[in-house]
Protein backbone atom coordinates (compact mmCIF):
# COMPACT_ATOMS: atom_id res chain seq x y z
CA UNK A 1 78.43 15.04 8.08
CA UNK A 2 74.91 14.08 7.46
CA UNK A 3 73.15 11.20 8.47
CA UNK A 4 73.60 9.37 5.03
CA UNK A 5 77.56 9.30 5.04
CA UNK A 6 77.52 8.60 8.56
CA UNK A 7 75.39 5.54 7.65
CA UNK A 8 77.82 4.76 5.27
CA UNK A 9 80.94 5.36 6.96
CA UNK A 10 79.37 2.91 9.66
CA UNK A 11 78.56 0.52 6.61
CA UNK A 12 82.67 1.12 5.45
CA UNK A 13 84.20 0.49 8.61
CA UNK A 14 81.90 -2.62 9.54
CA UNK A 15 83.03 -4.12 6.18
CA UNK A 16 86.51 -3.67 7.06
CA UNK A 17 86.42 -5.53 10.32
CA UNK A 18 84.52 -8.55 8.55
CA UNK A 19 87.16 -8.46 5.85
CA UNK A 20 89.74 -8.58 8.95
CA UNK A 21 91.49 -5.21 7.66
CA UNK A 22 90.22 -3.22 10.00
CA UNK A 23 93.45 -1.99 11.97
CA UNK A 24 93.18 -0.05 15.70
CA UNK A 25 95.53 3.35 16.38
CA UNK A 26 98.34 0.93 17.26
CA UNK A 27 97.84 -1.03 13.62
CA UNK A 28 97.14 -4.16 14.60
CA UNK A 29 94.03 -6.07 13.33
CA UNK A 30 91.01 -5.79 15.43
CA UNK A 31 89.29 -9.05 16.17
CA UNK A 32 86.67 -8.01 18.68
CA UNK A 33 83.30 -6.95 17.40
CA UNK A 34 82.47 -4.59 19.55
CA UNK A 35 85.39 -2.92 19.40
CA UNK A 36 84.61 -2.53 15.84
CA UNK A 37 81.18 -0.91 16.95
CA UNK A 38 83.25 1.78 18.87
CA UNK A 39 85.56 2.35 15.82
CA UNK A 40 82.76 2.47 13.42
CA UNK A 41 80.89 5.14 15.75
CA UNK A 42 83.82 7.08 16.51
CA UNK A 43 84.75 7.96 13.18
CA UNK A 44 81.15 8.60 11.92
CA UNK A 45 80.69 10.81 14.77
CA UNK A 46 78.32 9.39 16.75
CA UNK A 47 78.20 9.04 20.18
CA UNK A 48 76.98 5.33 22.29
CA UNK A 49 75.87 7.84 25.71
CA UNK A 50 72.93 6.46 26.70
CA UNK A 51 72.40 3.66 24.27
CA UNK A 52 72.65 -0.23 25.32
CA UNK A 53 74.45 -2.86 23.28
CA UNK A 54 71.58 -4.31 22.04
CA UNK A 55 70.83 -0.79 20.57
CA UNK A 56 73.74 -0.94 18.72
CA UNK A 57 74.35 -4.15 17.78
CA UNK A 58 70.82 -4.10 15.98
CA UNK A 59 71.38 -0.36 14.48
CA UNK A 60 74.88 -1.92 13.15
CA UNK A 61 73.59 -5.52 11.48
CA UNK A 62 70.84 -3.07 10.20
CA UNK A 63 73.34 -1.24 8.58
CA UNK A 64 74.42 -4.23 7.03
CA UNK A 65 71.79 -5.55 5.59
CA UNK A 66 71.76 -8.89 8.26
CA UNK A 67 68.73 -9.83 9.84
């Protein structure tokens, strides 16, 4: 997977959660962001070792488009 469609599976998932259909492995709705944030990096393959919330939290409302 290269860094684009990782971006953008990031972007997806993100999108999901804010449209409240983003569902965990039991299917029921998540409501907490950051457990979005894992989601999100989990399927785009990324890994949060050595990175602090703020780190992501920024690199995710980069990804969509907030400031």
């Amino acid at each position: 997977m290269t860094a684009k469609e990782r971006r953008e599976k990031v972007r997806t998932v993100m999108r999901e959660f804010e449209a409240g259909k983003l569902k965990s492995s039991t299917g029921e709705s998540v409501t907490n962001r950051k457990q979005a944030v894992a989601i999100a990096l989990s399927e785009a393959g990324l890994s949060k070792e050595g990175k602090s919330d703020e780190y992501w939290d920024g690199y995710c409302e980069g990804m969509l488009g907030k400031s």
